[in-house]
N, C-alpha and C. Protein backbone atom coordinates (compact mmCIF):
# COMPACT_ATOMS: atom_id res chain seq x y z
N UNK A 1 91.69 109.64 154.11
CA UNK A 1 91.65 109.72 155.58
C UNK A 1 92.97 110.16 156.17
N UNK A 2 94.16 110.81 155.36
CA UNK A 2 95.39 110.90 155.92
C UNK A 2 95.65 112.18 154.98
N UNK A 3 96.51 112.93 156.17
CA UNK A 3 96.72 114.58 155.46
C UNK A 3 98.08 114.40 155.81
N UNK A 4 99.30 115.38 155.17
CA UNK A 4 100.16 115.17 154.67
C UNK A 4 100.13 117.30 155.01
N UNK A 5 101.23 117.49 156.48
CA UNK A 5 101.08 118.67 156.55
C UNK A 5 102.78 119.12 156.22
N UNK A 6 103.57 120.09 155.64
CA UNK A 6 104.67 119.80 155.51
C UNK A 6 104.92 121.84 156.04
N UNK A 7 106.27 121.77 156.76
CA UNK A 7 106.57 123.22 157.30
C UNK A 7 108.12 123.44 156.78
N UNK A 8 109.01 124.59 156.98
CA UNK A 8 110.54 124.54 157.45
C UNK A 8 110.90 124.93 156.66
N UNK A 9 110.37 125.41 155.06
CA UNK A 9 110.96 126.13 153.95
C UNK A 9 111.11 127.62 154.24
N UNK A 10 111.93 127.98 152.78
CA UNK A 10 112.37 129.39 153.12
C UNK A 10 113.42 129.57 152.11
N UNK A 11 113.92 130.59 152.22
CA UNK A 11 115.31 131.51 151.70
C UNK A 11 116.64 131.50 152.51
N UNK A 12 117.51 131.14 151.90
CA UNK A 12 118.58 130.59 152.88
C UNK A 12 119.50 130.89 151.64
N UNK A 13 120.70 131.37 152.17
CA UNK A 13 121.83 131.71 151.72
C UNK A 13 123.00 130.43 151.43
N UNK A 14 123.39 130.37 150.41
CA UNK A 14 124.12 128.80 150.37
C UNK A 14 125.08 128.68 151.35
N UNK A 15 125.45 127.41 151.54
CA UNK A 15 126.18 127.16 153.05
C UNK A 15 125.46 126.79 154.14
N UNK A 16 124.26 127.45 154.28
CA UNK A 16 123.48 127.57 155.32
C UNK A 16 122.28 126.33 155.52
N UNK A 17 121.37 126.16 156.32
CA UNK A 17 120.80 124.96 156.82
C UNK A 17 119.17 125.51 157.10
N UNK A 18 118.46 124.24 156.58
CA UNK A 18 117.05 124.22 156.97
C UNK A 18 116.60 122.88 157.35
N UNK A 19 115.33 123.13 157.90
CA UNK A 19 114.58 121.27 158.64
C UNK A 19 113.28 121.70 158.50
N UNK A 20 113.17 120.56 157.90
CA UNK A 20 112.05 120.29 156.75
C UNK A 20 111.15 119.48 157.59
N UNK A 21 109.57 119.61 157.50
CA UNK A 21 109.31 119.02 158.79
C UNK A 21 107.89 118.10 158.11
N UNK A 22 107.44 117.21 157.82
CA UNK A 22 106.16 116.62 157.36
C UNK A 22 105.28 115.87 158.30
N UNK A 23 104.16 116.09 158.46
CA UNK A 23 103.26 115.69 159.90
C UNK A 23 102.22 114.86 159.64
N UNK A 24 102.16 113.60 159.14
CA UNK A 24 100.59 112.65 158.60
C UNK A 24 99.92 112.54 159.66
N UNK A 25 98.54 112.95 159.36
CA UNK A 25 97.26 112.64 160.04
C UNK A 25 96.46 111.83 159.87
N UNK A 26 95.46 111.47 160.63
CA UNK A 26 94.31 110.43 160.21
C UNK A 26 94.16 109.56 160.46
N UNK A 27 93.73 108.32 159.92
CA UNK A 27 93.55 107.05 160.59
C UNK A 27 94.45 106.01 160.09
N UNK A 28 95.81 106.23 160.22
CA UNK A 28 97.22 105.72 160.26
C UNK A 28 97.04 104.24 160.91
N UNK A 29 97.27 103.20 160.39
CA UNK A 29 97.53 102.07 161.30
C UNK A 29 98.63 101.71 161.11
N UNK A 30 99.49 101.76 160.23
CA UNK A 30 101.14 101.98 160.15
C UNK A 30 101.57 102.54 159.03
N UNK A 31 103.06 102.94 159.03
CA UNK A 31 103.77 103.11 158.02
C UNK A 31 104.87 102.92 157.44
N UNK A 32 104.72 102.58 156.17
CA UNK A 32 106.05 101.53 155.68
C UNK A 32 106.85 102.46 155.16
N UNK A 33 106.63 103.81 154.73
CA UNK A 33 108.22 103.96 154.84
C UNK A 33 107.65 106.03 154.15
N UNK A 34 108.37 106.55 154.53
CA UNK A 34 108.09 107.99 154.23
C UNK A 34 109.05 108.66 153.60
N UNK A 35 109.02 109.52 152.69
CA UNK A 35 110.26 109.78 151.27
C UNK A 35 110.07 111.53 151.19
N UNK A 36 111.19 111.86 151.17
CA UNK A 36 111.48 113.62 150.32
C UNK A 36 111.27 113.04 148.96
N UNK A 37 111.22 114.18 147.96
CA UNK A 37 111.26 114.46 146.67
C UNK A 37 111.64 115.62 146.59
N UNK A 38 111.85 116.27 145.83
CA UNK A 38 112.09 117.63 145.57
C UNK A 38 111.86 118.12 143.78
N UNK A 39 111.25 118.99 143.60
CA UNK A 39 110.95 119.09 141.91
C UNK A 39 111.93 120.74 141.69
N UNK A 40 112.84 121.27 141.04
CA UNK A 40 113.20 122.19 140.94
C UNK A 40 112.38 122.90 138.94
N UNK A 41 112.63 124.06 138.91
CA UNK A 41 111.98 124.86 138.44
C UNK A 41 112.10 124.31 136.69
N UNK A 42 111.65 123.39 135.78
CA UNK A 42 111.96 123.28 134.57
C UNK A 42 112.45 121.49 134.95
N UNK A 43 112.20 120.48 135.28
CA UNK A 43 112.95 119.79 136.18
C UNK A 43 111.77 118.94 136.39
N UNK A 44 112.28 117.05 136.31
CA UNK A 44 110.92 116.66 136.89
C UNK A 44 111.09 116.21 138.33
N UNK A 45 110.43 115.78 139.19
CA UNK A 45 110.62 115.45 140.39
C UNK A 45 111.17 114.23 140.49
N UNK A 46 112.50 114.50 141.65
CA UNK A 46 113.24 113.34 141.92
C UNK A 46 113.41 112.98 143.58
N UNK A 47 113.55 111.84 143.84
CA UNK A 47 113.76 111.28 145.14
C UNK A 47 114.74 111.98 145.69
N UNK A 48 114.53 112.09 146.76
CA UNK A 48 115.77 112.94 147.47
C UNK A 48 115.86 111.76 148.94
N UNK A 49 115.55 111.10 149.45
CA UNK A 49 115.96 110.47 150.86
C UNK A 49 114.85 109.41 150.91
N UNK A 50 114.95 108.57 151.72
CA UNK A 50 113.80 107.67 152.23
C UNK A 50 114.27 106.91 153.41
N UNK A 51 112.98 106.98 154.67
CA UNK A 51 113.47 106.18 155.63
C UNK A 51 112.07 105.21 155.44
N UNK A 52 112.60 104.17 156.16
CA UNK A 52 111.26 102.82 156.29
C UNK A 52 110.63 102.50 157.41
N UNK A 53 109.95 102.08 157.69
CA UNK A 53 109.28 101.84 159.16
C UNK A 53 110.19 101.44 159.88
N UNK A 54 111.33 100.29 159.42
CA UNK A 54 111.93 99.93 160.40
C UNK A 54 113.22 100.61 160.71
N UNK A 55 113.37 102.05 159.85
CA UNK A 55 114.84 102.68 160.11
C UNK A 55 115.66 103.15 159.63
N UNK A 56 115.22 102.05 158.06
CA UNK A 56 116.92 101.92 157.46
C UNK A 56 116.33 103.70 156.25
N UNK A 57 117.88 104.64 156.18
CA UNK A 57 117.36 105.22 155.10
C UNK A 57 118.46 105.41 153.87
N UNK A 58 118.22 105.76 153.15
CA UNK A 58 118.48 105.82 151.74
C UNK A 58 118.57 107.37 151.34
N UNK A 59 119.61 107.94 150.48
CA UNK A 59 119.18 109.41 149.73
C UNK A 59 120.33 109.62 148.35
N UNK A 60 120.22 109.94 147.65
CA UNK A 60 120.47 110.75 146.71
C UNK A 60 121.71 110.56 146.92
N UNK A 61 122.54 110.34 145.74
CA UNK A 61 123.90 110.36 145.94
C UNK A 61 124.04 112.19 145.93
N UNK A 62 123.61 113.12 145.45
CA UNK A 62 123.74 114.49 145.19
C UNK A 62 123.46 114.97 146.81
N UNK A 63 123.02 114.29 147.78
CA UNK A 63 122.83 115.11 148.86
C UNK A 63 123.47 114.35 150.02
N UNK A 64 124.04 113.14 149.45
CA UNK A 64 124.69 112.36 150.85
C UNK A 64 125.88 113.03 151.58
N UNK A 65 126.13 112.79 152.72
CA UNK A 65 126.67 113.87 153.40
C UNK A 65 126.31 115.05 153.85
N UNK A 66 125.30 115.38 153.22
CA UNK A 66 124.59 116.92 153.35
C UNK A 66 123.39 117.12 154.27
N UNK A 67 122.28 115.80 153.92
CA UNK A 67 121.01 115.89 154.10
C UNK A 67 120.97 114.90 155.09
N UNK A 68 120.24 114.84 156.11
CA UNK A 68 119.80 113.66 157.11
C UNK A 68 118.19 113.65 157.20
N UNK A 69 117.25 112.43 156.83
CA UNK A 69 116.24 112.23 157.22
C UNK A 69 115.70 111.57 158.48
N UNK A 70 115.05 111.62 158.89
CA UNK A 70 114.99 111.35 160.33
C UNK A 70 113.22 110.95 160.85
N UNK A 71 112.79 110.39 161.99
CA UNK A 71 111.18 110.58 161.89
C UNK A 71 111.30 110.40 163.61
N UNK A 72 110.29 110.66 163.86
CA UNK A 72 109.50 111.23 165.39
C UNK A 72 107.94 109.95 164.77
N UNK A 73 108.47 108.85 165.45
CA UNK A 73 106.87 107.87 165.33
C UNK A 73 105.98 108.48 165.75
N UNK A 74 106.65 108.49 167.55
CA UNK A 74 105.41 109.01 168.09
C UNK A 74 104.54 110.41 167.36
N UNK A 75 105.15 111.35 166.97
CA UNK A 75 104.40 112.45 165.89
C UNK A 75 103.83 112.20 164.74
N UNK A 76 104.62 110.79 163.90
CA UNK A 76 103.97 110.57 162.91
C UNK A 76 104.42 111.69 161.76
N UNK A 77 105.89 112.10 162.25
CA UNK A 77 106.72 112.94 161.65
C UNK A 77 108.30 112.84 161.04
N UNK A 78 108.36 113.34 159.84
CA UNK A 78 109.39 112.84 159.27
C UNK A 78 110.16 114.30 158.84
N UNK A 79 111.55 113.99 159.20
CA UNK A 79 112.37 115.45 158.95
C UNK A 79 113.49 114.94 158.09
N UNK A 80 113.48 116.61 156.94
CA UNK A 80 114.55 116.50 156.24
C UNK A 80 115.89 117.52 156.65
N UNK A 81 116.73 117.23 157.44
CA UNK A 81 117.84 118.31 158.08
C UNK A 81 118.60 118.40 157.13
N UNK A 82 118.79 119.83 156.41
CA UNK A 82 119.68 120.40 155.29
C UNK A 82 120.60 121.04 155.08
N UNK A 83 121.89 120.45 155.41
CA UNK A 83 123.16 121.23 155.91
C UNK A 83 123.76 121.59 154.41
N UNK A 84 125.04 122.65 155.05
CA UNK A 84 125.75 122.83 153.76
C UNK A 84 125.00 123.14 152.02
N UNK A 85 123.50 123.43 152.01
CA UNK A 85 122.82 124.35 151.17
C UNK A 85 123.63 124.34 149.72
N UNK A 86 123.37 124.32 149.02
CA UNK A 86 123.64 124.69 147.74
C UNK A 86 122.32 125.25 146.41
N UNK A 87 122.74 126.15 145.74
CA UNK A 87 122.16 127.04 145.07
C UNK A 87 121.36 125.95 144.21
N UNK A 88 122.08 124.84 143.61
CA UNK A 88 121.11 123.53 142.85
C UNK A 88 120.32 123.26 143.77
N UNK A 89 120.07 123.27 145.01
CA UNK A 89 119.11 122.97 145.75
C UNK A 89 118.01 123.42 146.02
N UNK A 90 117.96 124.42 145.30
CA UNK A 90 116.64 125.65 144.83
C UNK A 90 115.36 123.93 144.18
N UNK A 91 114.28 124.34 145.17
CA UNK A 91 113.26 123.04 144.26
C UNK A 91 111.73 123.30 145.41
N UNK A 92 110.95 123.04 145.01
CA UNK A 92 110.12 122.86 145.31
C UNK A 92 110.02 121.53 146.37
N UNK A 93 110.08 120.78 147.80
CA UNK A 93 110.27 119.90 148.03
C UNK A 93 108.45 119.23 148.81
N UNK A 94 108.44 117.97 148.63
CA UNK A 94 107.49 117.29 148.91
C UNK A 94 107.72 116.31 149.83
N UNK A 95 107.06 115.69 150.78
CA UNK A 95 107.17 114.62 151.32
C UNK A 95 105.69 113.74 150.77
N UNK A 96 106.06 112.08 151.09
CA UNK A 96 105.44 110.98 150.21
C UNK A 96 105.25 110.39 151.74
N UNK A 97 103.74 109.88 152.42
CA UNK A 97 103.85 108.33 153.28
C UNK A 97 103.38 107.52 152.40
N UNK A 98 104.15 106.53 152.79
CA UNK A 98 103.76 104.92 152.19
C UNK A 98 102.69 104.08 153.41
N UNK A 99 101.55 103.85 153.31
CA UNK A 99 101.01 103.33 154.62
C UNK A 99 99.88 103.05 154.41
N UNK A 100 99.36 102.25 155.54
CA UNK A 100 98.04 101.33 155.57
C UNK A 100 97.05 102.36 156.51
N UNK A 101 96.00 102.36 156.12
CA UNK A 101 95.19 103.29 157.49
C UNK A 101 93.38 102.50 157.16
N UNK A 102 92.93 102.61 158.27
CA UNK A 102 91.80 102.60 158.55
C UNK A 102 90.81 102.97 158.10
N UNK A 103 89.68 102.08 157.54
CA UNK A 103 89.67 100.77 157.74
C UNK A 103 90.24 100.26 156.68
N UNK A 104 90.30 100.52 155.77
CA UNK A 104 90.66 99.53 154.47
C UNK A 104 92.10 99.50 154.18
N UNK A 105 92.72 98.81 155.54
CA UNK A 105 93.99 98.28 155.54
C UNK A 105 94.93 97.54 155.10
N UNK A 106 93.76 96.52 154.23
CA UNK A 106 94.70 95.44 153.21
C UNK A 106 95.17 96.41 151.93
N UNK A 107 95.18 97.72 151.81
CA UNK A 107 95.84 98.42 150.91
C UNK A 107 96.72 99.09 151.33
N UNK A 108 97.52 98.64 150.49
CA UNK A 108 98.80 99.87 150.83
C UNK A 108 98.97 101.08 149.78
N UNK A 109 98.56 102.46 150.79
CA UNK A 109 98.39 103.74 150.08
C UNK A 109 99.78 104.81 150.31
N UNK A 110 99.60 105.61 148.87
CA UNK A 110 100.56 106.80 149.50
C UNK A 110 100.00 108.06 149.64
N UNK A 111 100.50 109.12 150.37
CA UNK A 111 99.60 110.22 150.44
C UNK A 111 100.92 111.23 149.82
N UNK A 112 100.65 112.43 149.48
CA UNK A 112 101.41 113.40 149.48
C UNK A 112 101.20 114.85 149.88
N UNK A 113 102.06 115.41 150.60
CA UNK A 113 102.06 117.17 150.98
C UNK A 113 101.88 117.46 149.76
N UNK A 114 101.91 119.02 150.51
CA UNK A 114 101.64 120.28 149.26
C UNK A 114 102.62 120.50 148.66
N UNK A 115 104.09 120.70 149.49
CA UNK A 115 104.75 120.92 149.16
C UNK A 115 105.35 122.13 149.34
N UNK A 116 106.68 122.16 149.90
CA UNK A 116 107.02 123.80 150.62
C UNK A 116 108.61 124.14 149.71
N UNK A 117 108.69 125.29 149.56
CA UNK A 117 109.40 125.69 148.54
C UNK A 117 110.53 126.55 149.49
N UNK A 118 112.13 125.77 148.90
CA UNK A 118 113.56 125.94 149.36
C UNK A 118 114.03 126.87 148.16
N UNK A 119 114.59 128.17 148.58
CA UNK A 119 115.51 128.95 147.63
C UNK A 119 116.68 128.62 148.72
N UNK A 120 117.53 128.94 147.64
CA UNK A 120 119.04 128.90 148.58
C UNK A 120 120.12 129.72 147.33
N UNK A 121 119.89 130.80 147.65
CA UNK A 121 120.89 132.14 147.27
C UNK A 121 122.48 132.08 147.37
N UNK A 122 122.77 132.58 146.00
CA UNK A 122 124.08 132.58 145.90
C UNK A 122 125.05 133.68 146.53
């Protein structure tokens, strides 16, 4: 009952900046906490950031300083802002909700995007 729409990828020259944008739909009755990943090419997928319902977030020692996650409740949207780019940052990236939705709320589910794909050129 929850879709997982994700936008903001692209080709970007290192140095340079993208915002990563993930949009859950459906019958949401809350959410405990929404996460980047990122999988690069040969590579298994690793956590890249996490914020929680109530705020607090967490990321990657490889992107701290760099990366800011962020969310829009009212949208039901979670952003990954990607400063300062680097060529290791070439990956395939995903966003994860953690959340309860309607009706069968005593479970706590995760959903996942498709997944939108970051080059970042040397």
């Amino acid at each position: 009952q929850v879709q997982l729409v994700e936008s903001g990828g692209g080709l970007v020259q290192a140095g340079g900046s993208l915002r990563l944008s993930c949009t859950a739909s459906g019958s949401i009755i809350s959410i405990n906490a929404m996460r980047w990943y990122r999988q690069a090419p040969g590579k298994q997928r690793e956590l890249v950031a996490v914020i929680t319902g109530g705020g607090s977030t967490n990321y990657a020692d490889f992107v701290k300083g760099r990366f800011t996650i962020s969310r829009d409740n009212a949208k039901n949207t979670v952003y990954l802002q990607m400063n300062s780019l680097k060529p290791e940052d070439t990956a395939v990236y995903y966003c994860n909700a953690e959340l309860y939705d309607s009706p069968n709320y005593y479970a706590l589910k995760r959903y996942w995007g498709q997944g939108t794909q970051v080059t970042v050129s040397s």
